[in-house]
N, C-alpha and C. Protein backbone atom coordinates (compact mmCIF):
# COMPACT_ATOMS: atom_id res chain seq x y z
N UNK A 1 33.15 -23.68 23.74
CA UNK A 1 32.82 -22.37 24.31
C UNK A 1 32.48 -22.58 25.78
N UNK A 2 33.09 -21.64 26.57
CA UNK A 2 33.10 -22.38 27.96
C UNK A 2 31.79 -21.67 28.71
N UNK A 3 31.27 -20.52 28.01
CA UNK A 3 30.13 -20.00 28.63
C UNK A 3 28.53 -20.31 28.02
N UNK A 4 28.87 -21.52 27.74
CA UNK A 4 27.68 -21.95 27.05
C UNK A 4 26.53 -22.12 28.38
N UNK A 5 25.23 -21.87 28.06
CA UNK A 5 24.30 -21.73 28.11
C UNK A 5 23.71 -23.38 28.03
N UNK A 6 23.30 -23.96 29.54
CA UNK A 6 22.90 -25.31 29.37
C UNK A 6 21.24 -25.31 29.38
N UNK A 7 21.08 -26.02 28.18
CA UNK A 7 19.24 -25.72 28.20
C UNK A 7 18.26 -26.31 29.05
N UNK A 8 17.34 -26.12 29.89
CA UNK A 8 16.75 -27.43 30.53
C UNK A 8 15.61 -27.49 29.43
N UNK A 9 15.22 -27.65 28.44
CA UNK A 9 14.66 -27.83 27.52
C UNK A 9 14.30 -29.30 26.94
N UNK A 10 14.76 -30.49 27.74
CA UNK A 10 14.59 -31.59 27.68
C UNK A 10 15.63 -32.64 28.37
N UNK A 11 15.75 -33.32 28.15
CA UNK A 11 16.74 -34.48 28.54
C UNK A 11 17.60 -34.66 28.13
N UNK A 12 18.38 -34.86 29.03
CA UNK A 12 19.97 -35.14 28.59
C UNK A 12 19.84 -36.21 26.98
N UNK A 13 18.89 -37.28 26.97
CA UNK A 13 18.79 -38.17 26.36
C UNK A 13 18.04 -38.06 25.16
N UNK A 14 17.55 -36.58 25.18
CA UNK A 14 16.61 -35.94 23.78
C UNK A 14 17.15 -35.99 22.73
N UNK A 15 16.87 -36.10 21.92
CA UNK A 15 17.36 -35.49 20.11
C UNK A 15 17.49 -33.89 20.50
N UNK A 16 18.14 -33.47 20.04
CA UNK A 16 18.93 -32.30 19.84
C UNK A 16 17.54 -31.15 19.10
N UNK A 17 17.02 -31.56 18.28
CA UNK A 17 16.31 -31.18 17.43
C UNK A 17 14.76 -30.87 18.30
N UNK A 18 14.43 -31.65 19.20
CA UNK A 18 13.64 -31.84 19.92
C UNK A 18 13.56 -31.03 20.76
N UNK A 19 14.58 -30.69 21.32
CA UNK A 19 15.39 -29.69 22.43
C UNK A 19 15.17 -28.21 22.22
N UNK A 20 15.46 -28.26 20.30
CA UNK A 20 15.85 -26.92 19.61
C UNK A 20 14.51 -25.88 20.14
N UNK A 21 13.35 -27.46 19.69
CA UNK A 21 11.98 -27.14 19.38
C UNK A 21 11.66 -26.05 20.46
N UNK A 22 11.43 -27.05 21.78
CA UNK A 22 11.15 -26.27 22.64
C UNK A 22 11.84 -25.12 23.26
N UNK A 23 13.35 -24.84 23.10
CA UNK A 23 13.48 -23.60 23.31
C UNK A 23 13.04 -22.55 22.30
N UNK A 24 13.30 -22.76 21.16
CA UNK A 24 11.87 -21.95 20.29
C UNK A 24 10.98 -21.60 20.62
N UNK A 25 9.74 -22.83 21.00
CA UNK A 25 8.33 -22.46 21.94
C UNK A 25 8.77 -21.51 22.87
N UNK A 26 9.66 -21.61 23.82
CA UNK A 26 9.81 -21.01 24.94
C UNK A 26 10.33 -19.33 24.68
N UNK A 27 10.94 -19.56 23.62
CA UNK A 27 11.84 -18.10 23.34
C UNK A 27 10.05 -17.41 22.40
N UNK A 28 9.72 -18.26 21.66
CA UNK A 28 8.23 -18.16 21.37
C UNK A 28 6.90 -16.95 22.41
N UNK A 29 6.70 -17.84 23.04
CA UNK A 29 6.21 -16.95 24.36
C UNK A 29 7.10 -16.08 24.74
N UNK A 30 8.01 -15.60 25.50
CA UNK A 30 8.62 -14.64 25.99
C UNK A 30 8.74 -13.71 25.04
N UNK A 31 8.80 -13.71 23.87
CA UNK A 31 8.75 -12.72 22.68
C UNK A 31 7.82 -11.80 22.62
N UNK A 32 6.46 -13.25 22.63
CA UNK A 32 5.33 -12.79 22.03
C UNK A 32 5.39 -11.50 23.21
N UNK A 33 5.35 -12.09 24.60
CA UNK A 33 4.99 -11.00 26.03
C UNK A 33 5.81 -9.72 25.72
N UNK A 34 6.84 -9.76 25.50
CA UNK A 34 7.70 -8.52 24.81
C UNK A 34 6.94 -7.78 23.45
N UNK A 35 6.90 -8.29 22.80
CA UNK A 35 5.79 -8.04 21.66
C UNK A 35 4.69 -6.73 21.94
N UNK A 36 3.86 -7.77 22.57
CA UNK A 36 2.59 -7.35 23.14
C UNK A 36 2.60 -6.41 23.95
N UNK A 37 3.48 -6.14 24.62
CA UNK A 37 3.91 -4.65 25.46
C UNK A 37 4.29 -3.68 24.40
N UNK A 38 4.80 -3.80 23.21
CA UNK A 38 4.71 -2.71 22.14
C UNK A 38 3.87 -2.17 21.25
N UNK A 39 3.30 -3.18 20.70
CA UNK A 39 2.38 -2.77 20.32
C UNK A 39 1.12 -1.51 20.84
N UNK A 40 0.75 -0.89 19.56
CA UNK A 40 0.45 0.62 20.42
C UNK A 40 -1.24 -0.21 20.60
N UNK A 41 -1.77 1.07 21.14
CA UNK A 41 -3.23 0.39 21.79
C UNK A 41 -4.41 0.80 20.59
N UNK A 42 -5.19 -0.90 21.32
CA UNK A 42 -5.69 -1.11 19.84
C UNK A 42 -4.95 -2.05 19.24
N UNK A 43 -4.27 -2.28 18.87
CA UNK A 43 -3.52 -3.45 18.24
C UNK A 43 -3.46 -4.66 18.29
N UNK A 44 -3.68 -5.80 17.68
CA UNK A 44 -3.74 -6.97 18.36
C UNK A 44 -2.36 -7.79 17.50
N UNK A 45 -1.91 -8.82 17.78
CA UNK A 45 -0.98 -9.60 17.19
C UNK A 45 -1.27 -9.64 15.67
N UNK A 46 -2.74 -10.30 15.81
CA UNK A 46 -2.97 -10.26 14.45
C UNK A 46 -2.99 -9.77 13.42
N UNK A 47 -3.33 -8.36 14.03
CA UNK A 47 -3.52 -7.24 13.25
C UNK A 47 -2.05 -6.64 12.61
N UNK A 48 -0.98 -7.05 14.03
CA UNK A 48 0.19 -6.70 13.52
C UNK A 48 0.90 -7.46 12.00
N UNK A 49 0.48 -9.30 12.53
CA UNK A 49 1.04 -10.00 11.89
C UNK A 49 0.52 -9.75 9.82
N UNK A 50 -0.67 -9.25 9.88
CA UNK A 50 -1.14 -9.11 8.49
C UNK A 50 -0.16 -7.88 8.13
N UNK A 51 -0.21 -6.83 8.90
CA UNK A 51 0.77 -5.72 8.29
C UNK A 51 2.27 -6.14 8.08
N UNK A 52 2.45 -6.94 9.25
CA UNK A 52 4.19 -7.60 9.02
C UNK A 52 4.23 -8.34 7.34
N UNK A 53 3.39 -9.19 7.41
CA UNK A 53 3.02 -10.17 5.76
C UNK A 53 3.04 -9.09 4.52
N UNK A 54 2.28 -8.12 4.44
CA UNK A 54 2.42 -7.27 3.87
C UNK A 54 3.58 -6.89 3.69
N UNK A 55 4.05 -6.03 4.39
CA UNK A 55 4.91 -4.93 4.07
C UNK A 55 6.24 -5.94 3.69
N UNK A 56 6.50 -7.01 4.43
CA UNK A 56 8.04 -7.74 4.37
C UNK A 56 7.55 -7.94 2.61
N UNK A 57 6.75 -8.91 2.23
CA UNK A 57 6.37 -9.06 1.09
C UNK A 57 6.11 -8.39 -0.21
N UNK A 58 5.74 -7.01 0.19
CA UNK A 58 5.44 -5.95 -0.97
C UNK A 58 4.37 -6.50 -1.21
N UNK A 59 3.51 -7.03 -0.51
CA UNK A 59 2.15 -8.09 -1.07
C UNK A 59 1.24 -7.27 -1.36
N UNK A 60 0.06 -7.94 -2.19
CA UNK A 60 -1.13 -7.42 -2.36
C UNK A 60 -2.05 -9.12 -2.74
N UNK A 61 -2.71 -9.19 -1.26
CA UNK A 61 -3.84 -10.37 -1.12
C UNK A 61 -4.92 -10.41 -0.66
N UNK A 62 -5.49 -11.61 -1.28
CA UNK A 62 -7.04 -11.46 -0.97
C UNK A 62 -7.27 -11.79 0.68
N UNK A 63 -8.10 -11.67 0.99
CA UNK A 63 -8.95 -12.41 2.54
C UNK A 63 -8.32 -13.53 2.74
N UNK A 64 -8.96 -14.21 1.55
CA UNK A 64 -8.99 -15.30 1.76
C UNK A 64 -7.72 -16.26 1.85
N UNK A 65 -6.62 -15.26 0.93
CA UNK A 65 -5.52 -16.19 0.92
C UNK A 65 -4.36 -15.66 2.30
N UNK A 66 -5.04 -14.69 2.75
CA UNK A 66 -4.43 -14.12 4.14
C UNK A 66 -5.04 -14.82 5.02
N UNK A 67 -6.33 -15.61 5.11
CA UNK A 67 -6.85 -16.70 6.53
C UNK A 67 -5.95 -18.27 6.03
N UNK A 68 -5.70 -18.51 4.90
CA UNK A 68 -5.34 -19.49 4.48
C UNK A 68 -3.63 -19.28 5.12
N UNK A 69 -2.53 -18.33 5.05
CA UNK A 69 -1.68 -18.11 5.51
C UNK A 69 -1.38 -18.22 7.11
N UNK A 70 -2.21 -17.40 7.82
CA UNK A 70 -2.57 -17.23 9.05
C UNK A 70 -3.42 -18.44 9.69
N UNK A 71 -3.92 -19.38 9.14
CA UNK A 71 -4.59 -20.67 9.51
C UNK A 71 -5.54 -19.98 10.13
N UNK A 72 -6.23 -19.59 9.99
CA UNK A 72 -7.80 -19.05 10.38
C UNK A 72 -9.09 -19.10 9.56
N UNK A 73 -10.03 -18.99 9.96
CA UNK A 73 -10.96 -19.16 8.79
C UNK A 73 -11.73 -17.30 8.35
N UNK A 74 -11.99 -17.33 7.09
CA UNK A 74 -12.02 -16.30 6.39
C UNK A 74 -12.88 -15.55 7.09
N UNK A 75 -14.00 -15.25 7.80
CA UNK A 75 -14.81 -14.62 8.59
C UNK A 75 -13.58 -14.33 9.91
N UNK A 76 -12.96 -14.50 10.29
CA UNK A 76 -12.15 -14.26 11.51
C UNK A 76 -11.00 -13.07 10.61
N UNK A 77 -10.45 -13.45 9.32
CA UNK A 77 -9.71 -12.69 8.65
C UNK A 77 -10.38 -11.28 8.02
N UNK A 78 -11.56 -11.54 7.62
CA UNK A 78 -12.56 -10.20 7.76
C UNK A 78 -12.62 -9.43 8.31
N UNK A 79 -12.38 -10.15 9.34
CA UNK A 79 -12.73 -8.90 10.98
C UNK A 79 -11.77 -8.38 11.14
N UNK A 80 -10.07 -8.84 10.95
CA UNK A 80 -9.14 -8.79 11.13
C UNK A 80 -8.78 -7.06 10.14
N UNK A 81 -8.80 -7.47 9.08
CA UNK A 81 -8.84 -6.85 7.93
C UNK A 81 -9.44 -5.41 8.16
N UNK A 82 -11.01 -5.66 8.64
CA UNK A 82 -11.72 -4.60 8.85
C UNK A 82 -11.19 -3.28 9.58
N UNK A 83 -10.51 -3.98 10.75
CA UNK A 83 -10.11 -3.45 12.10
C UNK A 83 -9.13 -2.54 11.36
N UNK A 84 -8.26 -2.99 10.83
CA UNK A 84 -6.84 -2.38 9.71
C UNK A 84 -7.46 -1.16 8.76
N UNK A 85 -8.60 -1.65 8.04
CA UNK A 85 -9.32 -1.02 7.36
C UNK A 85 -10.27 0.78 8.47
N UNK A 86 -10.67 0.23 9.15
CA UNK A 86 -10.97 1.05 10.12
C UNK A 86 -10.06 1.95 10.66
N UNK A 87 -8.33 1.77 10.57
CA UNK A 87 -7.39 2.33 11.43
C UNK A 87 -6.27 2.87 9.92
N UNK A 88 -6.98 2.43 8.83
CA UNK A 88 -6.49 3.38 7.98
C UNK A 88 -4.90 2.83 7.41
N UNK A 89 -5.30 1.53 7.74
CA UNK A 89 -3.48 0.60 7.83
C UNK A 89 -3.22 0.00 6.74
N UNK A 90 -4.64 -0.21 6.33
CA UNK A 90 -4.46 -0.87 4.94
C UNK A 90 -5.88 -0.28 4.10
N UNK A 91 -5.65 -0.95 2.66
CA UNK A 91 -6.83 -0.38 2.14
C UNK A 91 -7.20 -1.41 1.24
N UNK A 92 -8.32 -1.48 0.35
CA UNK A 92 -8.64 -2.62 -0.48
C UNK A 92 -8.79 -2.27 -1.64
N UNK A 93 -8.47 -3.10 -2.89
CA UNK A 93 -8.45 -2.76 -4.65
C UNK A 93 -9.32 -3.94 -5.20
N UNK A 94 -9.57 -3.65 -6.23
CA UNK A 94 -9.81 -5.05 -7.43
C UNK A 94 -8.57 -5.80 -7.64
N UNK A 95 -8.97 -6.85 -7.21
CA UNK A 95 -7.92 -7.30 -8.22
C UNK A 95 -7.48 -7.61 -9.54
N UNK A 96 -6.15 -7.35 -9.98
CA UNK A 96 -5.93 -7.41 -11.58
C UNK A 96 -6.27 -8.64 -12.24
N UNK A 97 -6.49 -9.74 -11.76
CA UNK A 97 -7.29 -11.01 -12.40
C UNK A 97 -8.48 -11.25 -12.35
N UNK A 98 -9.20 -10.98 -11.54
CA UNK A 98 -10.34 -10.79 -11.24
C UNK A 98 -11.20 -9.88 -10.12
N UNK A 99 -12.18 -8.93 -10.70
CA UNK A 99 -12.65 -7.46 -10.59
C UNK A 99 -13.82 -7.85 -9.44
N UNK A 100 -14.01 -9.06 -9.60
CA UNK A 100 -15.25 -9.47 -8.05
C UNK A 100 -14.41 -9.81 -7.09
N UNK A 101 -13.29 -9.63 -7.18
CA UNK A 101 -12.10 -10.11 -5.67
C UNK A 101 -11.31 -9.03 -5.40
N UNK A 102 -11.00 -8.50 -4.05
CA UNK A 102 -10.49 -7.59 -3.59
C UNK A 102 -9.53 -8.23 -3.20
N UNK A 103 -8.26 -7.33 -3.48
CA UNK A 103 -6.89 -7.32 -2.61
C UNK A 103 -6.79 -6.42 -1.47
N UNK A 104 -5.82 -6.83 -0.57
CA UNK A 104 -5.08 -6.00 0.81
C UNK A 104 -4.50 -5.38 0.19
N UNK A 105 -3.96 -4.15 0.83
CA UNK A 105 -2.80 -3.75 0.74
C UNK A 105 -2.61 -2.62 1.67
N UNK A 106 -1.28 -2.55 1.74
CA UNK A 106 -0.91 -1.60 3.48
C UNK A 106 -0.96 -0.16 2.15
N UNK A 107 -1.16 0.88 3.38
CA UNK A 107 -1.13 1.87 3.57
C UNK A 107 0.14 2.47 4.04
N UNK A 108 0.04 3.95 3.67
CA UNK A 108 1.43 4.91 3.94
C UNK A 108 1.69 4.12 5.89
N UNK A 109 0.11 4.64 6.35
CA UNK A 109 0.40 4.72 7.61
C UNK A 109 0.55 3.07 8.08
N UNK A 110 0.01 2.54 7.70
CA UNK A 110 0.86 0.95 7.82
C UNK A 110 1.74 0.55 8.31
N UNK A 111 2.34 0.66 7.22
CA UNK A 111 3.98 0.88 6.75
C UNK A 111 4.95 1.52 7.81
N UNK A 112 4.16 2.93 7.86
CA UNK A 112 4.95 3.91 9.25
C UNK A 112 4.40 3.18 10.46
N UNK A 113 3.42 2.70 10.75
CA UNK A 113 3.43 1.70 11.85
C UNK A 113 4.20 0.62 12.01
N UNK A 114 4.25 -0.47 11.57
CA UNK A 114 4.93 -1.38 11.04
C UNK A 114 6.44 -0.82 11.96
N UNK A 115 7.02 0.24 10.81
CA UNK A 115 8.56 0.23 11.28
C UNK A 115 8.44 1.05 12.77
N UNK A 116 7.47 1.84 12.75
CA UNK A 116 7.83 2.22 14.63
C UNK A 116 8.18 1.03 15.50
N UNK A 117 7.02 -0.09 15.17
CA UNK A 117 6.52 -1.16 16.40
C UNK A 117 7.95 -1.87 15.99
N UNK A 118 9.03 -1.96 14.28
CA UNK A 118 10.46 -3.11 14.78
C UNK A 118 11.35 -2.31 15.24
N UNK A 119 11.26 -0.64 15.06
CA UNK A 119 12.46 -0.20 15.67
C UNK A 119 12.07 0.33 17.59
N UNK A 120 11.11 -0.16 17.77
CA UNK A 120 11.18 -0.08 19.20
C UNK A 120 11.97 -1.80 20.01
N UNK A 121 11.80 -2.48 18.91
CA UNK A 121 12.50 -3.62 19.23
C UNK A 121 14.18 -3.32 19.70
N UNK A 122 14.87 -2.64 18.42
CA UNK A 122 16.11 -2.02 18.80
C UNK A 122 16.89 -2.30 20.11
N UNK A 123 16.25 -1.54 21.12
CA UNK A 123 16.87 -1.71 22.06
C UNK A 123 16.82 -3.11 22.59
N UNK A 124 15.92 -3.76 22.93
CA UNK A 124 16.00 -5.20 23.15
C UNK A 124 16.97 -5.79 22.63
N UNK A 125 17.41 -5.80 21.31
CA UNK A 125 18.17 -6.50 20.26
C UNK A 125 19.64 -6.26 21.00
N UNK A 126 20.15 -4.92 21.00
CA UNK A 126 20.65 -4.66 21.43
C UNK A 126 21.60 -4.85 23.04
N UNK A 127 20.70 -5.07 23.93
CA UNK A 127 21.05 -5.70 24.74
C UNK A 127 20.93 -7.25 25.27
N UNK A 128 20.19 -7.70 24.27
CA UNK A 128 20.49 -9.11 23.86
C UNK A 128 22.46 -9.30 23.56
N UNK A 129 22.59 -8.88 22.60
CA UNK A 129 23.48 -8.56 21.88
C UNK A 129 24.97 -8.43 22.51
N UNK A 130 24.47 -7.37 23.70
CA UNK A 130 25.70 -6.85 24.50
C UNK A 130 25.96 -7.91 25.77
N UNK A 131 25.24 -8.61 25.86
CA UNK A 131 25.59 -10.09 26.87
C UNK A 131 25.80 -11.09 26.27
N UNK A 132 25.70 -11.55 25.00
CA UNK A 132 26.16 -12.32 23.90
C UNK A 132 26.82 -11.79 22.66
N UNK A 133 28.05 -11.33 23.67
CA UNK A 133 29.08 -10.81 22.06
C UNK A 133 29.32 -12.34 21.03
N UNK A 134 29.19 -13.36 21.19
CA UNK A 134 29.03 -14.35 20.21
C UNK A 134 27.83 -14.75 19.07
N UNK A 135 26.92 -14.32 19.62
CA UNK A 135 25.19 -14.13 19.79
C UNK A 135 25.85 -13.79 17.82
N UNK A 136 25.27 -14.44 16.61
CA UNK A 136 25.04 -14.26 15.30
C UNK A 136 23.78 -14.62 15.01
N UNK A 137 22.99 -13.11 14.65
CA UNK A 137 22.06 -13.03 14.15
C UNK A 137 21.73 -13.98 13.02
N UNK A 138 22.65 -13.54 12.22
CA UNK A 138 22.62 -13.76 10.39
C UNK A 138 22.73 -15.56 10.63
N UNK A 139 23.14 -15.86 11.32
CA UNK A 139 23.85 -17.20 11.17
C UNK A 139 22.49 -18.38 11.54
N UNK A 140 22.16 -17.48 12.85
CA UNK A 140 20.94 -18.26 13.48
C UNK A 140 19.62 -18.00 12.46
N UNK A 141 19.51 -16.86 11.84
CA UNK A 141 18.23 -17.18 11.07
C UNK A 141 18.17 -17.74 9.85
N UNK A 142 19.42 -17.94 9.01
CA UNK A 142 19.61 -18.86 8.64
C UNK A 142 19.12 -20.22 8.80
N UNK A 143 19.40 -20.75 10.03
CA UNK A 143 19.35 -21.97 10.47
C UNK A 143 17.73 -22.34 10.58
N UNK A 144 16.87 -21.37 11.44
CA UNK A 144 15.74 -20.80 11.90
C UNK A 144 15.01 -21.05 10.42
N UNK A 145 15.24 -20.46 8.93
CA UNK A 145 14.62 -20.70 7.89
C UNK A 145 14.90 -22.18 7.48
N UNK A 146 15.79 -22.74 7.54
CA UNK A 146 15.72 -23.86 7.32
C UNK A 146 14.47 -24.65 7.60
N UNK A 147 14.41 -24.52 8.87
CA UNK A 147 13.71 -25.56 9.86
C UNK A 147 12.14 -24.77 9.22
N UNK A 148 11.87 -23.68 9.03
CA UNK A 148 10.17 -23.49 9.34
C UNK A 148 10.46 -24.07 7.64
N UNK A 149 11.40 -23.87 6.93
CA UNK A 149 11.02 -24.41 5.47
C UNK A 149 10.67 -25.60 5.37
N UNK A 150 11.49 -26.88 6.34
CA UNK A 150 11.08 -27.91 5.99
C UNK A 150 9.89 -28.69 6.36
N UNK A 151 9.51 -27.56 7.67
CA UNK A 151 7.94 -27.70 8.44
C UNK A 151 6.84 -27.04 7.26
N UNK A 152 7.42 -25.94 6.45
CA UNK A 152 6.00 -25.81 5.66
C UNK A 152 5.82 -26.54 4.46
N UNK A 153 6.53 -27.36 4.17
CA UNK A 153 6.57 -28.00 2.78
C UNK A 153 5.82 -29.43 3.53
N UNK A 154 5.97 -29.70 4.35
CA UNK A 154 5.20 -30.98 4.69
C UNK A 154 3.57 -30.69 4.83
């Protein structure tokens, strides 16, 4: 492909894989900054990322196994929770195994949050898209699950 895209992402002499990494990190940050300009106000990443877990999942979890996901510790996921809880995004149940443990779970308005904040993405995607008519979504996240699979099993 003659319009390839040369990475400075490491050394000519890098592992490939090494290379991948850091344009990840890098595409990483620039996201997040894109991100964070959508999100409506009030919102924090975090707050987004528990509703994203949710809703992709159909989940219903405790605190605790949402700080354990998120690598945080359970008093930081509280607060997290609360904030959601406060904004009406999610709400809390018993859980069906045990009645002294509360589950998450998103809310109508959640949910309708949630999809505002990916379809404002849209356009981004989009003109991503239209400067890389080669550019495969499906193909690259593919690849993309691979790699965080074999990072979370270790």
């Amino acid at each position: 492909m003659s319009d390839r895209i040369v990475s400075d992402a490491g050394l000519p002499s890098d592992h490939a894989a090494f290379k991948a990494m850091v344009e990840i990190e890098m595409i990483a940050k620039l996201a997040t900054r894109t991100f964070d300009g959508l999100l409506h106000s009030g919102m924090t990443r975090a707050q987004f990322g528990v509703l994203n877990r949710l809703a992709r999942l159909d989940a219903r979890e405790t605190i605790s196994e949402l700080a354990d996901i998120f690598g945080v510790s359970q008093p930081t996921m509280s607060s997290t929770v609360k904030k959601l809880l406060d904004k009406r995004l999610v709400r809390t149940e018993g859980s069906a195994s045990d009645g002294r443990r509360k589950v998450v779970r998103l809310t109508e308005a959640g949910t309708d949050l949630r999809g505002r904040v990916t379809q404002s993405l849209e356009p981004l995607f989009a003109e991503v898209e239209a400067q890389h008519d080669l550019l495969d979504w499906d193909a690259l996240l593919d690849q993309l699950a691979l790699v965080r699979a074999a990072f979370e099993a270790r």
